[in-house]
Protein backbone atom coordinates (compact mmCIF):
# COMPACT_ATOMS: atom_id res chain seq x y z
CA UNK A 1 -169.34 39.48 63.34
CA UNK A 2 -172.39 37.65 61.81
CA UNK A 3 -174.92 39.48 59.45
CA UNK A 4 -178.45 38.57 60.31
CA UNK A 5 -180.45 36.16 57.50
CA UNK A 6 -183.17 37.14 55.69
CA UNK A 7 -185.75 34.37 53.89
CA UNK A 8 -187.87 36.43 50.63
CA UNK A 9 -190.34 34.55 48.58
CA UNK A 10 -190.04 36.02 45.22
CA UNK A 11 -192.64 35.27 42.64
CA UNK A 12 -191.69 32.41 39.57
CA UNK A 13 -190.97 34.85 37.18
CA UNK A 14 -188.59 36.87 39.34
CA UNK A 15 -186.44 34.11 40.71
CA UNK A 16 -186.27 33.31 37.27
CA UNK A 17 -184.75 36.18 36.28
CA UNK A 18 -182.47 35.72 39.31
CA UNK A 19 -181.48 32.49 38.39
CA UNK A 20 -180.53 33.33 35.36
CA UNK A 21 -178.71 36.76 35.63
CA UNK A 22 -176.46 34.95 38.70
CA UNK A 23 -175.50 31.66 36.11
CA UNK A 24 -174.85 34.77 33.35
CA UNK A 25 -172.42 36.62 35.82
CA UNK A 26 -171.29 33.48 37.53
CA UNK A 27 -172.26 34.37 40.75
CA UNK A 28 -174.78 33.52 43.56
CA UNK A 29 -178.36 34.33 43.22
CA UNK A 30 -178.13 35.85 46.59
CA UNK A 31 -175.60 38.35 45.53
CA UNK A 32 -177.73 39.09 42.74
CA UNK A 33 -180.78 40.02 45.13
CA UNK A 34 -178.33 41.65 47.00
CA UNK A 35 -177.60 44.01 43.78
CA UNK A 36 -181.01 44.68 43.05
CA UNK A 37 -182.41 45.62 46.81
CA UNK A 38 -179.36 48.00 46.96
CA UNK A 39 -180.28 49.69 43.74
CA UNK A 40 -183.93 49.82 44.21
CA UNK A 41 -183.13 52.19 47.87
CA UNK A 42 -180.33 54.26 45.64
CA UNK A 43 -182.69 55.98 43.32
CA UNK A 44 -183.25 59.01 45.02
CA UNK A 45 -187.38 59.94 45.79
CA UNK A 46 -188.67 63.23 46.20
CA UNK A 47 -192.58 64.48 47.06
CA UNK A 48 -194.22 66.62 44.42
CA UNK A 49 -194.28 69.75 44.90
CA UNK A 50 -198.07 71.79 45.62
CA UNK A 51 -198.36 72.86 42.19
CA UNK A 52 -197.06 69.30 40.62
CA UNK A 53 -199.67 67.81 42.91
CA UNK A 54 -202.31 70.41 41.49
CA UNK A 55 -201.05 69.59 37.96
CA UNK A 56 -201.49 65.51 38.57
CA UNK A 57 -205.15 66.34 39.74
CA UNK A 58 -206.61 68.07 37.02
CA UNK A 59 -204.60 65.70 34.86
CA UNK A 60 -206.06 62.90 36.43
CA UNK A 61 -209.85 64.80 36.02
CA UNK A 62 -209.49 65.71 33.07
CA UNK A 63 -208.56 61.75 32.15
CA UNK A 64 -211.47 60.90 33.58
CA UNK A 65 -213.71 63.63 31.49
CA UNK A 66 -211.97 61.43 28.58
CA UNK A 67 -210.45 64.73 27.85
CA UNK A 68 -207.22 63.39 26.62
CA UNK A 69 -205.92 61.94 22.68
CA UNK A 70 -203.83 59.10 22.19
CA UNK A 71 -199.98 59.13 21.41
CA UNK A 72 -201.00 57.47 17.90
CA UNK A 73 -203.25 60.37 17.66
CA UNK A 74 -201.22 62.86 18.16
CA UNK A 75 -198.68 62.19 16.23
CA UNK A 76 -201.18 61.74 13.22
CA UNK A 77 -202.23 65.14 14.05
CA UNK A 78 -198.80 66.43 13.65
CA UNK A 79 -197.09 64.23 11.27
CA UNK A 80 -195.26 60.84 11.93
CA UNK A 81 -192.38 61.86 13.42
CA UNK A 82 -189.42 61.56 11.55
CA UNK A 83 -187.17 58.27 10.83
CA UNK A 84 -183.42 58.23 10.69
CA UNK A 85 -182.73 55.32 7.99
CA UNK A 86 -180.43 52.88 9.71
CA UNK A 87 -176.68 52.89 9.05
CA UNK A 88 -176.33 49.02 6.90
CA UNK A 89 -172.91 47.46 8.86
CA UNK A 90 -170.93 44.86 7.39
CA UNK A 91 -171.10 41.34 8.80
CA UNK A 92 -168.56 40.42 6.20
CA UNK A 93 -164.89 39.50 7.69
CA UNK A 94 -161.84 38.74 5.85
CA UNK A 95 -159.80 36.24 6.50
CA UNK A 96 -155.38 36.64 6.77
C-alpha cells in the first residue's frame, strides 16, 4: 500500500535545524519533519471561553490606553524576587 508524497519548502533556518537534529539522532530529515508535524496536531486546542474572551479585550484596551507596567517594573515595585545561590558541583575525578 503506498503513502502519498508530500514536497514542503521550509525556510533556511528551519531545514537547518532539521538537518541537524536528523545527523544528531542519526536519522532521516524526513522522519524528523515527520516528528514535528505529528507533535504540532497533538497539543490539544481549546476556544476561550465568553468571559476569557471578555478578559483578553479589556486586556488588550487597556494595553492600548498604555495602562500596563513592565515585568522589570514590577518586580522593582515589589522587590527582586528572590535567588537560590547555586549548588558548586565538583568537576574533579579521581583516578583508580
Amino acid at each position: 500500500m503506498s503513502r502519498p508524497q508530500y514536497t514542503i519548502h521550509l525556510p533556511a533556518e528551519v531545514g537547518r535545524r532539521v538537518d541537524r537534529a536528523a545527523k544528531r539522532e542519526k536519522r532521516k530529515p524526513s522522519d524528523v519533519a515527520v516528528d514535528a508535524i505529528r507533535l504540532y496536531f497533538a497539543i490539544p486546542t481549546e476556544a476561550a471561553t465568553a468571559a476569557e474572551r471578555r478578559a483578553i479585550a479589556r486586556g488588550e484596551a487597556a494595553y492600548g490606553k498604555g495602562d500596563y507596567i513592565t515585568l522589570d517594573d514590577y518586580f522593582h515595585s515589589v522587590g527582586d524576587p528572590p535567588h537560590r545561590p547555586r549548588k558548586k558541583v565538583s568537576r574533579t575525578r579521581s583516578i583508580a
